[in-house]
C-alpha atoms as a PDB file:
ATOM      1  CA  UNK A   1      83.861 119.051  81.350  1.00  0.00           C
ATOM      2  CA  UNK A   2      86.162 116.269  82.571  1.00  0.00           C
ATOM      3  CA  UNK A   3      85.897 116.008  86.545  1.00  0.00           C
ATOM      4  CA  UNK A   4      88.274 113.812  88.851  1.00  0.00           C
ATOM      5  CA  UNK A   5      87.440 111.540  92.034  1.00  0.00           C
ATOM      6  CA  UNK A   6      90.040 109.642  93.981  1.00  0.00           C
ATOM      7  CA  UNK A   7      89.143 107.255  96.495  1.00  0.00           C
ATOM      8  CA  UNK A   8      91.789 106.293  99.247  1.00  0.00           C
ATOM      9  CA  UNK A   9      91.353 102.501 100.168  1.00  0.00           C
ATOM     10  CA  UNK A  10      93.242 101.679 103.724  1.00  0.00           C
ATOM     11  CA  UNK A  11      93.112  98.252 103.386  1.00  0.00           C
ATOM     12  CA  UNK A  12      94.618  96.703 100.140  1.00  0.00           C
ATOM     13  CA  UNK A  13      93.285  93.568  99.571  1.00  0.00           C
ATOM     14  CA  UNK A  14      91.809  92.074  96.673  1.00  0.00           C
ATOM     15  CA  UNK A  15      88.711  92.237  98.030  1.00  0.00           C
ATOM     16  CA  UNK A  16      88.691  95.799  99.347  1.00  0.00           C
ATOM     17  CA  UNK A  17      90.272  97.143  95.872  1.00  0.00           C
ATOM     18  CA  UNK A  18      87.377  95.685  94.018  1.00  0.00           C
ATOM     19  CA  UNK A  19      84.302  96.401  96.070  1.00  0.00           C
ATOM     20  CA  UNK A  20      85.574 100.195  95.382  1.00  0.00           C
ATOM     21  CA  UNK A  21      86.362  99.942  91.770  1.00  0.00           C
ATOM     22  CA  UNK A  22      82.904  98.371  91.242  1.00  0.00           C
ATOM     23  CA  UNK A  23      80.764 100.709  93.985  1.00  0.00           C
ATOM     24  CA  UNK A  24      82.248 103.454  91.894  1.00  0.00           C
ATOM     25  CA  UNK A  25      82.051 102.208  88.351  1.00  0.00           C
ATOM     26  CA  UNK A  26      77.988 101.321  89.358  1.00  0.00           C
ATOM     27  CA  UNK A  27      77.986 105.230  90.036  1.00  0.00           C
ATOM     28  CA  UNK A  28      78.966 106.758  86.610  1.00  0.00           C
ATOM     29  CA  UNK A  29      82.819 106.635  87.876  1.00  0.00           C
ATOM     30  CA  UNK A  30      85.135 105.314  84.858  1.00  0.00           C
ATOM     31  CA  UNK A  31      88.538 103.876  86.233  1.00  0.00           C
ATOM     32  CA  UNK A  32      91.414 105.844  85.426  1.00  0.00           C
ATOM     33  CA  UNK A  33      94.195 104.132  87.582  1.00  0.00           C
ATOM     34  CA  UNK A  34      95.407 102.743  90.890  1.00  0.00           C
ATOM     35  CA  UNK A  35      97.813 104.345  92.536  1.00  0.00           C
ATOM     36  CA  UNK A  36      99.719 102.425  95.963  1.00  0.00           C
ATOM     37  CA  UNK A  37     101.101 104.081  98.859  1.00  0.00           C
ATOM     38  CA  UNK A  38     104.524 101.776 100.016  1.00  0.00           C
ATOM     39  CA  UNK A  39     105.912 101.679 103.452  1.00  0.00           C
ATOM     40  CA  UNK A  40     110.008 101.037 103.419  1.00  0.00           C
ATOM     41  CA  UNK A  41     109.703  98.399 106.014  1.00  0.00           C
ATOM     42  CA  UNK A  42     107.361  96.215 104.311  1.00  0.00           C
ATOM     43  CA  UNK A  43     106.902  94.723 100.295  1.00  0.00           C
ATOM     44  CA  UNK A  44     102.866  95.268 100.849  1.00  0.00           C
ATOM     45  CA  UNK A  45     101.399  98.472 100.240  1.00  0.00           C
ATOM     46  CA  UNK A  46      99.984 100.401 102.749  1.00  0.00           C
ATOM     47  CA  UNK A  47      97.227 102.051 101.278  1.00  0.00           C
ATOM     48  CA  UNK A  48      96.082 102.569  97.505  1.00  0.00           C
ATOM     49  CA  UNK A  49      94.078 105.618  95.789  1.00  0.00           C
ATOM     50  CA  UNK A  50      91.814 104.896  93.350  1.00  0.00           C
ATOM     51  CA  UNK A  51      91.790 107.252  90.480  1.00  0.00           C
ATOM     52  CA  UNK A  52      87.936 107.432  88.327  1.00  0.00           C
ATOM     53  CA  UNK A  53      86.946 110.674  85.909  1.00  0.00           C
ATOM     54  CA  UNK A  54      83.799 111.405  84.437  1.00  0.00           C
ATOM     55  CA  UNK A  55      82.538 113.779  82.001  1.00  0.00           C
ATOM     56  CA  UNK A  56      80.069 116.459  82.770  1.00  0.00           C
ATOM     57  CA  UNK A  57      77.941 118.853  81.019  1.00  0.00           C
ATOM     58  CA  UNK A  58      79.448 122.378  82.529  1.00  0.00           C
ATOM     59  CA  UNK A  59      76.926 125.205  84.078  1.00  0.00           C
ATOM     60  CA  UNK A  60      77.541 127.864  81.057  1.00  0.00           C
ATOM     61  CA  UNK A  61      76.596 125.088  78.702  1.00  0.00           C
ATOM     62  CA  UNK A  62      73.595 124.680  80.024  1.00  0.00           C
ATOM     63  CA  UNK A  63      72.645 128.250  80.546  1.00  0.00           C
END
């Protein structure tokens, strides 16, 4: 079974964005995607979602 995790990160830097893609990846995560958040009065995003899956053996399989 195919299972979902997004991660909001509130501060989008370069260094904020990776830290999470690699604390994640370390953890099993694989990295789907990066999503940003815009604000109209600015060309910076506000905040950015981090999109990871990974696969997983479901309970009635195992039973």
């Amino acid at each position: 079974m195919l299972i979902y995790k997004v991660v909001e990160v509130g501060t989008v830097t370069e260094d904020a964005i990776e830290d999470t893609l690699n604390k994640w990846t370390s953890l099993g995560w694989h990295f789907d995607g990066l999503q940003f958040a815009m604000r109209e009065s600015s060309k910076r995003p506000a905040m950015a979602f981090a999109l990871f899956t990974r696969e997983t053996v479901s309970e009635e399989e195992t039973a």
